[in-house]
C-alpha atoms as a PDB file:
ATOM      1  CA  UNK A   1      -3.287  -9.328   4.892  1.00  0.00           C
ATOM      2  CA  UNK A   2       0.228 -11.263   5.777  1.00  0.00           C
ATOM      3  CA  UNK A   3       2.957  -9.300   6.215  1.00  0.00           C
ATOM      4  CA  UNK A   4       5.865 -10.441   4.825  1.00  0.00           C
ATOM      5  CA  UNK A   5       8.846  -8.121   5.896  1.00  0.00           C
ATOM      6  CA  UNK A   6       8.654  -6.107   9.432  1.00  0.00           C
ATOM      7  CA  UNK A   7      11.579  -3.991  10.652  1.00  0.00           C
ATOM      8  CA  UNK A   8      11.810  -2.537  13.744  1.00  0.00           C
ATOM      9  CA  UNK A   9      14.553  -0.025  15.417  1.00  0.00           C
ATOM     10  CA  UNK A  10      16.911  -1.739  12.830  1.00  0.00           C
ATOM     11  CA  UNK A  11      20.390  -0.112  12.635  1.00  0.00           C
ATOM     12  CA  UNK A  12      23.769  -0.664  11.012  1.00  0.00           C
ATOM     13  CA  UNK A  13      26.897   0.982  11.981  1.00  0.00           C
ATOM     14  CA  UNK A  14      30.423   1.138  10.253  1.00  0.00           C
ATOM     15  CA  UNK A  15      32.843   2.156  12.348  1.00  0.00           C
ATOM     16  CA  UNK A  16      31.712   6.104  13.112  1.00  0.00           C
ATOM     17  CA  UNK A  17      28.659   5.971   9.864  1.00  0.00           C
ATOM     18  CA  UNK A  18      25.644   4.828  11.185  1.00  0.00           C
ATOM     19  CA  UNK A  19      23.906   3.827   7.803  1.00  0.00           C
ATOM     20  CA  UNK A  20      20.450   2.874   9.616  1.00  0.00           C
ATOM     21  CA  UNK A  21      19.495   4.718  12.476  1.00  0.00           C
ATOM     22  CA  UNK A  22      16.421   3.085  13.909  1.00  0.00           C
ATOM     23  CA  UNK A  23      14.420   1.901  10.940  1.00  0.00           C
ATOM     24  CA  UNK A  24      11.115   0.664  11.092  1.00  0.00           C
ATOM     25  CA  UNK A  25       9.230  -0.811   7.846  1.00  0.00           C
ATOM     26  CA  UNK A  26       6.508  -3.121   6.779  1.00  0.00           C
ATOM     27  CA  UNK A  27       5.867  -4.593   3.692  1.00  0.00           C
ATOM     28  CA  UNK A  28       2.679  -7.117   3.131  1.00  0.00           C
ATOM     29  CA  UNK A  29       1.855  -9.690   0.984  1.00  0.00           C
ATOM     30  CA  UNK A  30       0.495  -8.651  -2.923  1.00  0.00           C
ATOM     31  CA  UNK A  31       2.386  -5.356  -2.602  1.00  0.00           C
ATOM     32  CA  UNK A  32       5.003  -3.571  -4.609  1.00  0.00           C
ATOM     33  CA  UNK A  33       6.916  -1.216  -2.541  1.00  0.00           C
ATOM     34  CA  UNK A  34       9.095   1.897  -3.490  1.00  0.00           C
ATOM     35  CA  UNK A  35      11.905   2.549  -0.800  1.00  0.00           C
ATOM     36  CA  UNK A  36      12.911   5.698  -2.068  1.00  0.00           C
ATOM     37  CA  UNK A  37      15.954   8.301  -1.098  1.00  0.00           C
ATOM     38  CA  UNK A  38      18.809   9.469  -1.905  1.00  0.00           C
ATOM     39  CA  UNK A  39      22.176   8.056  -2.437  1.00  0.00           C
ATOM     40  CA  UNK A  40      23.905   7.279   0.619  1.00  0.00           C
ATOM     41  CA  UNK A  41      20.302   7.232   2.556  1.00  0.00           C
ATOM     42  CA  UNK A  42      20.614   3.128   3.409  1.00  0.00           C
ATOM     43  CA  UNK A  43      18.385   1.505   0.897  1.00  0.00           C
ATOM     44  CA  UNK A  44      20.857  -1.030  -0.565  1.00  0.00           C
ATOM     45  CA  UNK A  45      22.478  -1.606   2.991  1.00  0.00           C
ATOM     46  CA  UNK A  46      18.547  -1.816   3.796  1.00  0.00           C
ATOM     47  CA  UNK A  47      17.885  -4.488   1.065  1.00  0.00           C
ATOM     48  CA  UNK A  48      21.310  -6.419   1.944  1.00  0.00           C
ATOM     49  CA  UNK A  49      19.998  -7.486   5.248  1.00  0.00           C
ATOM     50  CA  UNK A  50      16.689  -8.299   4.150  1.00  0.00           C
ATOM     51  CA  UNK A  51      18.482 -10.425   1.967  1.00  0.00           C
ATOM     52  CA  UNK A  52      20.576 -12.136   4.362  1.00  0.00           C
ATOM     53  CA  UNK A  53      24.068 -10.790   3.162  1.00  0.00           C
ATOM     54  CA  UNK A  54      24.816  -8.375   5.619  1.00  0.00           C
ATOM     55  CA  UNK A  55      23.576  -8.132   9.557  1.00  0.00           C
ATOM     56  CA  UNK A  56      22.527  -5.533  11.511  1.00  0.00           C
ATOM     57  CA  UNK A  57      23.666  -3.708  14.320  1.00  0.00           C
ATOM     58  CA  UNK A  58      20.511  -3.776  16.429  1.00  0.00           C
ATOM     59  CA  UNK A  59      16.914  -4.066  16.113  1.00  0.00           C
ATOM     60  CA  UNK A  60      14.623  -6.468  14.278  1.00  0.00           C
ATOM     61  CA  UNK A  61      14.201  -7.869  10.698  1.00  0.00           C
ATOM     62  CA  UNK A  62      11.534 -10.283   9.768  1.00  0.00           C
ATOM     63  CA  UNK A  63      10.898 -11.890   6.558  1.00  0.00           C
ATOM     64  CA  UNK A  64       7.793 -13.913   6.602  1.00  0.00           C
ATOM     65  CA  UNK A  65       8.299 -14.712  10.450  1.00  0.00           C
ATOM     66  CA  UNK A  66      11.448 -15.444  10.485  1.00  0.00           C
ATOM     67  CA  UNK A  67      15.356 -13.764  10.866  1.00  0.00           C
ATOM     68  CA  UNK A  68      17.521 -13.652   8.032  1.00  0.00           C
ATOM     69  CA  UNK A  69      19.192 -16.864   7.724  1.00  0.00           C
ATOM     70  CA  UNK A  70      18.536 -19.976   5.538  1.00  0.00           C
ATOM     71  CA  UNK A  71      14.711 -20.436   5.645  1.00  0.00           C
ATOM     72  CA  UNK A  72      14.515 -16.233   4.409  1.00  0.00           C
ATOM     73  CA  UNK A  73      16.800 -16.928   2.004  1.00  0.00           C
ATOM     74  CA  UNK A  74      14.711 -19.554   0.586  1.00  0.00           C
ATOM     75  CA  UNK A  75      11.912 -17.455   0.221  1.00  0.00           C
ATOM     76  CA  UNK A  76      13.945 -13.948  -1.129  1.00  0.00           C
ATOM     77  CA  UNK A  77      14.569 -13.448  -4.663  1.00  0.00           C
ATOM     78  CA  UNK A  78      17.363 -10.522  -4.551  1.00  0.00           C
ATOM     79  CA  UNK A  79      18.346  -8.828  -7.375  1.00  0.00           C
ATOM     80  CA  UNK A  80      21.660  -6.443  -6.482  1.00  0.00           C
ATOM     81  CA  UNK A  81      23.182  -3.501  -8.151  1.00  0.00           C
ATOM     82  CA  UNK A  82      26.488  -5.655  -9.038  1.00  0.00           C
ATOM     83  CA  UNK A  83      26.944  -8.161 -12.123  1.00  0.00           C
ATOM     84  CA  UNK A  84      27.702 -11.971 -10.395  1.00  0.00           C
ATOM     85  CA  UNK A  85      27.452 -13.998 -13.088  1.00  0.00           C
ATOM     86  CA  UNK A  86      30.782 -15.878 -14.875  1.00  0.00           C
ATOM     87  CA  UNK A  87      31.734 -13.846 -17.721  1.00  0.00           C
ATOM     88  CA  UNK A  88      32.463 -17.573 -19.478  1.00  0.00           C
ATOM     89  CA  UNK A  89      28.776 -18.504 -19.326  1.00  0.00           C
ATOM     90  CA  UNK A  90      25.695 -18.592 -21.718  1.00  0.00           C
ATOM     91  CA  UNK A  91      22.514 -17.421 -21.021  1.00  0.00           C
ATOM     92  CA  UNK A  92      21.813 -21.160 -20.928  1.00  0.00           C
ATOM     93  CA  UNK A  93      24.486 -22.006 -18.071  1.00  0.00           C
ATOM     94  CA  UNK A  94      22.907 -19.147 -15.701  1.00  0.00           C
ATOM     95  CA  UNK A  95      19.618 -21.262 -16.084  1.00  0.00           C
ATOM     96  CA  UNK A  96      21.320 -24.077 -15.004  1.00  0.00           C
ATOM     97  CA  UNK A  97      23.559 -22.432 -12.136  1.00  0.00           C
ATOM     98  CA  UNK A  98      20.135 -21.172 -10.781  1.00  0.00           C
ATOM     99  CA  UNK A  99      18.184 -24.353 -11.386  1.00  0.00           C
ATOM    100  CA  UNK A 100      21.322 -25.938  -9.541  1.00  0.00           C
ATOM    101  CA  UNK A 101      21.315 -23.050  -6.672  1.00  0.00           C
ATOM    102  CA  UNK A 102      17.482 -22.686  -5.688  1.00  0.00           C
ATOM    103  CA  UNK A 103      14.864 -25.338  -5.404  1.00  0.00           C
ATOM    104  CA  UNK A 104      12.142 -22.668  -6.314  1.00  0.00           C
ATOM    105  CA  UNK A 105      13.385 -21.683  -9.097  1.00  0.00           C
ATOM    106  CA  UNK A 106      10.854 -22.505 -12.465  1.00  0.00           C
ATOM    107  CA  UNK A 107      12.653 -23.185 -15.616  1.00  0.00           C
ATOM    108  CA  UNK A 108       9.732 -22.999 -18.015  1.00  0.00           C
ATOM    109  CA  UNK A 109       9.247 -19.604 -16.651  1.00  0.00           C
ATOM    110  CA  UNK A 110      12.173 -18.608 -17.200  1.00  0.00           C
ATOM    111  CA  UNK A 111      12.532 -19.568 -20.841  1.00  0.00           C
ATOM    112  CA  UNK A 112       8.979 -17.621 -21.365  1.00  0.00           C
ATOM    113  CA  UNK A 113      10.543 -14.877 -19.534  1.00  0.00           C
ATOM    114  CA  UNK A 114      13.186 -14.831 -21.696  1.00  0.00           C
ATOM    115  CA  UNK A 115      11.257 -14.957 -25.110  1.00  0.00           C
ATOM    116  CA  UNK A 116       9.122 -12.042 -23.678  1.00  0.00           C
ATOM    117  CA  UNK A 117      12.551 -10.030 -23.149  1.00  0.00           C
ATOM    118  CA  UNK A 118      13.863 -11.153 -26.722  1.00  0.00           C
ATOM    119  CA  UNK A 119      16.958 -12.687 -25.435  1.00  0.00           C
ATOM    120  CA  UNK A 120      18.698 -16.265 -26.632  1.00  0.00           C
ATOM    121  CA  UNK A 121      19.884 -18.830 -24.525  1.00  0.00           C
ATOM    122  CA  UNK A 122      22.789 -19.694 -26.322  1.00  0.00           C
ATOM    123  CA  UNK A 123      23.981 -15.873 -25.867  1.00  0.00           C
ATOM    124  CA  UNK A 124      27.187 -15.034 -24.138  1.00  0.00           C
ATOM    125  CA  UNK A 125      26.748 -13.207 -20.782  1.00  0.00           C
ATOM    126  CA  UNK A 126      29.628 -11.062 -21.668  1.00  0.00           C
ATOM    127  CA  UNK A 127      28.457 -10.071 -25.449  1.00  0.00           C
ATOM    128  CA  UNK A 128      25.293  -8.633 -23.702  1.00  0.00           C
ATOM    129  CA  UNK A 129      24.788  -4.955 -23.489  1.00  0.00           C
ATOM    130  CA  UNK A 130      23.845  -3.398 -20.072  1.00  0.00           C
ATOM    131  CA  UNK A 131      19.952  -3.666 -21.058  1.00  0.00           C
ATOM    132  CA  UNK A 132      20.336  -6.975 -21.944  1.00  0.00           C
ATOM    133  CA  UNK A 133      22.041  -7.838 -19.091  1.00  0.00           C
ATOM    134  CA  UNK A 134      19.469  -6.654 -17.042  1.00  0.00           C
ATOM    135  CA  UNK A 135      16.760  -8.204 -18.758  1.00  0.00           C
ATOM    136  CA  UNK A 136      18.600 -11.333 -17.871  1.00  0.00           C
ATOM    137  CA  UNK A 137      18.973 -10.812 -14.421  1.00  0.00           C
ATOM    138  CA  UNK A 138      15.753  -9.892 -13.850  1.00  0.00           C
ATOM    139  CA  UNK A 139      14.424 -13.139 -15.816  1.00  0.00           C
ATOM    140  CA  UNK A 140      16.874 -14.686 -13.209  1.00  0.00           C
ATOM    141  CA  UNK A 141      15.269 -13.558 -10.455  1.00  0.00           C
ATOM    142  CA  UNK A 142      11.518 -13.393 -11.333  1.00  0.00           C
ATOM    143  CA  UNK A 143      11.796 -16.987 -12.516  1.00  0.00           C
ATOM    144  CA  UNK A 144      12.084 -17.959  -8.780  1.00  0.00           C
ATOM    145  CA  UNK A 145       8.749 -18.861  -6.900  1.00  0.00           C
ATOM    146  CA  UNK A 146       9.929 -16.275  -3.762  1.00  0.00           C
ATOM    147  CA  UNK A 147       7.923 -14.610  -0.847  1.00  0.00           C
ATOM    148  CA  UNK A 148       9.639 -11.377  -1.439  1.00  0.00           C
ATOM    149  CA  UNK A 149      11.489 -10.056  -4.468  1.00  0.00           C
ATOM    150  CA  UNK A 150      14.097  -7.231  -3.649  1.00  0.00           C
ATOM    151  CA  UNK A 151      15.489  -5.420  -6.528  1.00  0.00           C
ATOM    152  CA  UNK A 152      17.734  -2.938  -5.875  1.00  0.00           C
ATOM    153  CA  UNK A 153      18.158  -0.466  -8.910  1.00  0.00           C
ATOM    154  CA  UNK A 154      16.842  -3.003 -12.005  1.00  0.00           C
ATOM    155  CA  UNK A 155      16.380  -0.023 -14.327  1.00  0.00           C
ATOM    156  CA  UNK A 156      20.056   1.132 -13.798  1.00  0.00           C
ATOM    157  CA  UNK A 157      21.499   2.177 -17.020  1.00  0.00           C
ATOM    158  CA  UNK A 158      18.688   0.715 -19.918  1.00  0.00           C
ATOM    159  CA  UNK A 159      17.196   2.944 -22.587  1.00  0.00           C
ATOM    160  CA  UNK A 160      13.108   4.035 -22.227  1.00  0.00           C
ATOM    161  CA  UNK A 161      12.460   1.010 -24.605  1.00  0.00           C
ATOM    162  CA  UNK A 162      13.385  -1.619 -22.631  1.00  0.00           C
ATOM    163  CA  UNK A 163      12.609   0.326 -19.069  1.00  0.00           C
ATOM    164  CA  UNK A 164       9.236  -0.338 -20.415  1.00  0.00           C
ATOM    165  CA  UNK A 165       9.729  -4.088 -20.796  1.00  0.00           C
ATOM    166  CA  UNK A 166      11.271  -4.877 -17.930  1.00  0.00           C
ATOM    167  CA  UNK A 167       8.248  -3.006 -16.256  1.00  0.00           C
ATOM    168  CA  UNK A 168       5.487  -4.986 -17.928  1.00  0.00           C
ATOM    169  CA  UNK A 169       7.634  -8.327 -16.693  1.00  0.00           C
ATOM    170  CA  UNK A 170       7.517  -7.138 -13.477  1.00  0.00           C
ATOM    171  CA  UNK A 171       3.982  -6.417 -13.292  1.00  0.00           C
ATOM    172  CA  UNK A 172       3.390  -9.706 -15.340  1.00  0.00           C
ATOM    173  CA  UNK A 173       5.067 -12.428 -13.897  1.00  0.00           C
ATOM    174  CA  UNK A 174       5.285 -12.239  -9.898  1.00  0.00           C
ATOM    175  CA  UNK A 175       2.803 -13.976  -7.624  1.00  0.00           C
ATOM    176  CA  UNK A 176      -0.399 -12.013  -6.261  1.00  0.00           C
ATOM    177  CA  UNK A 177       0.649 -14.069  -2.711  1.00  0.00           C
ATOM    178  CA  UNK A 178       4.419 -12.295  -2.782  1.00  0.00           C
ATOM    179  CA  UNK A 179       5.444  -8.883  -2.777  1.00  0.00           C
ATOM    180  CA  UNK A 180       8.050  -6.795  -4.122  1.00  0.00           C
ATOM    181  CA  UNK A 181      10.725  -4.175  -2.717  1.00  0.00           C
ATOM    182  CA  UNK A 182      12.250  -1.939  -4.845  1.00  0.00           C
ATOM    183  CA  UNK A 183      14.650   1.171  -4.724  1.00  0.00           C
ATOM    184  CA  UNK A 184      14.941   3.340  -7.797  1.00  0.00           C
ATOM    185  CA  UNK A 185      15.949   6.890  -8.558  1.00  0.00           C
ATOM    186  CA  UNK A 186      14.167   6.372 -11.905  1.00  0.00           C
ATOM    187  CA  UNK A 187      10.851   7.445  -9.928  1.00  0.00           C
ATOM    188  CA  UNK A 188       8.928   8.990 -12.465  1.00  0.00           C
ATOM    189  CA  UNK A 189       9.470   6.171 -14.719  1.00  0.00           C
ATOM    190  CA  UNK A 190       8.623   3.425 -12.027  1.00  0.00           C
ATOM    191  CA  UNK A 191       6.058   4.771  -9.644  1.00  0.00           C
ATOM    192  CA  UNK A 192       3.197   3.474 -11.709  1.00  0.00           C
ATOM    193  CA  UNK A 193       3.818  -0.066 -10.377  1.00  0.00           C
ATOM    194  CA  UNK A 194       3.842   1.154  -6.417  1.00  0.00           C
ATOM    195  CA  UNK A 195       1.159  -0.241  -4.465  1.00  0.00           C
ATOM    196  CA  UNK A 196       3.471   2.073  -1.150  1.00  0.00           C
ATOM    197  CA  UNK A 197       6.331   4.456  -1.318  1.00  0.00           C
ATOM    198  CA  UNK A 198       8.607   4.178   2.155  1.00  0.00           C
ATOM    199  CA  UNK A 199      11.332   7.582   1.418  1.00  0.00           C
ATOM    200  CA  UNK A 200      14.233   7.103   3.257  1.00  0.00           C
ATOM    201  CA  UNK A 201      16.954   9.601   4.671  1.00  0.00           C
ATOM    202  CA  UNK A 202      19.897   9.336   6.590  1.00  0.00           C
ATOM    203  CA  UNK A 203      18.811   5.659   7.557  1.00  0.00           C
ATOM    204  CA  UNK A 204      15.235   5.948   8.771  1.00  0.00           C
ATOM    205  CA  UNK A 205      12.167   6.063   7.225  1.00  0.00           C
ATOM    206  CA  UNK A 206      10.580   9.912   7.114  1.00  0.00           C
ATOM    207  CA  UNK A 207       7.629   9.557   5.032  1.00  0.00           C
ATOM    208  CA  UNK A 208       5.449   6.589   3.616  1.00  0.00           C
ATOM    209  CA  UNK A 209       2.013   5.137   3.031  1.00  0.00           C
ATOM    210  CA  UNK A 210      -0.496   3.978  -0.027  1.00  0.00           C
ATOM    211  CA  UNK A 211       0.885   5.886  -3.489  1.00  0.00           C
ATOM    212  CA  UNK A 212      -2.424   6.447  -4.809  1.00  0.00           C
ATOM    213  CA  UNK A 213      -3.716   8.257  -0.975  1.00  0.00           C
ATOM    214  CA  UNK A 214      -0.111  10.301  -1.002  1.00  0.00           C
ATOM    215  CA  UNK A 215      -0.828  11.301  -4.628  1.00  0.00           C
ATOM    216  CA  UNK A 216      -4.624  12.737  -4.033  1.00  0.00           C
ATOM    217  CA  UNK A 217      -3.649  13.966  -0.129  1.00  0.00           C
ATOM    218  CA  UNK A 218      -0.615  16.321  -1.911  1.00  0.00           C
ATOM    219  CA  UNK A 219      -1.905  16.537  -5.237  1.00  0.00           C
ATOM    220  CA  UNK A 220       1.268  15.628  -6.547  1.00  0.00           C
ATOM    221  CA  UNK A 221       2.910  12.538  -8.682  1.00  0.00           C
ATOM    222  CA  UNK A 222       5.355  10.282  -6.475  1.00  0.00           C
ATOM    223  CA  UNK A 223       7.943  11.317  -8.418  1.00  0.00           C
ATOM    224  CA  UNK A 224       7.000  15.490  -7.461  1.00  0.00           C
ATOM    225  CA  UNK A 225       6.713  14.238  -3.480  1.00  0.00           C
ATOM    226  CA  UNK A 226      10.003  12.874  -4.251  1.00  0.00           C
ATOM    227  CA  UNK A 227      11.500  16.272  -4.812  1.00  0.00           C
ATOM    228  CA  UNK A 228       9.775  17.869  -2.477  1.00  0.00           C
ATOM    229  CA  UNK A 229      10.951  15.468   0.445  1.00  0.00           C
ATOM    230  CA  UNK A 230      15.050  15.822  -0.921  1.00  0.00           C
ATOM    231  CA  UNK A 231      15.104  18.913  -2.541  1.00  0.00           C
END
């Protein structure tokens, strides 16, 4: 099985914080991966370098082979926790600023995506409501044909019915040949899509492995682990 993300001794500092101290992770290909923890625990600085958007301290990152740079940013789909698209635009012009920005991304998917999440193209981004929003951002990002997909809190503020959607287009519409990265603190709503759980504290990895092997060596739900670990 390719591996498609390898970290090793990675660390960040700013100024006096260290925000990863030494953290080593592996994701490979055809997984979805929980990187679980607490707030202030390094996940999103985590996923920012993995994206390419922030660089680290020391250590080693590799996505697919290579550093973070233009070829890994070719092949990562990031979804962060901050709206970036122009208030003035329709649904429609975020189609085309993404069809304009990556060469992967698939615009027929994206309008079934779309259907699947009830939204219109001719909508307003700034008329949508937070779970619409996300559904569009995640229709954004899944549309892309990426290596790795990184989302970093998708299920942020939306209401159990649409949690449930945007979980069935997850499952749904990403490539057998890529994986996926995600943080959460929604774990008990989420973990059923975890192929591994990495739980991270104070910037380094403390426990991980297979979800279904951690459930039946505890005897507990991801979610329960969850509060064991942080409680």
């Amino acid at each position: 099985m390719d591996v498609i993300l390898k970290s090793s001794q990675l660390t960040k500092n700013y100024f006096r914080k260290k925000a990863l101290n030494g953290l080593d992770l592996e994701i490979k290909s055809g997984r979805i991966v929980g990187l679980l923890g607490p707030n202030g625990s390094g996940k999103t600085t985590f996923l920012k370098i993995a994206a390419g958007i922030l660089k680290q301290s020391s250590g080693e990152i590799l996505i697919n082979g290579n550093k973070p740079g233009v070829i890994t940013k070719s092949e990562v789909s990031y979804l962060p926790d901050k709206d970036y698209l122009f208030k003035w635009m329709k649904i429609k012009d975020a189609f085309n600023f993404f069809n304009d920005m990556y060469k992967d991304f698939n615009y027929d998917k994206a309008l079934q995506l779309l259907k699947f999440m009830n939204l219109d193209i001719n909508s307003k981004v700034k008329s949508l409501s937070k779970g619409m929003s996300e559904k569009l951002y995640l229709t954004l990002v899944l549309s892309r044909n990426a290596k790795l997909y990184i989302l970093d809190e998708p299920l942020g503020g939306v209401d159990p019915t649409t949690r449930e959607r945007i979980l069935d287009a997850i499952l749904d519409n990403y490539s057998k040949d890529s994986s996926i990265l995600i943080t959460t603190h929604l774990v008990s709503d989420i973990e059923r899509l975890f192929d591994d759980v990495d739980f991270i504290s104070e910037g380094k990895i403390i426990l991980s492995g297979d979800a279904e092997e951690l459930r039946s060596r505890r005897g507990k739900s991801v979610d329960e682990i969850y509060r064991e670990v942080f409680k």
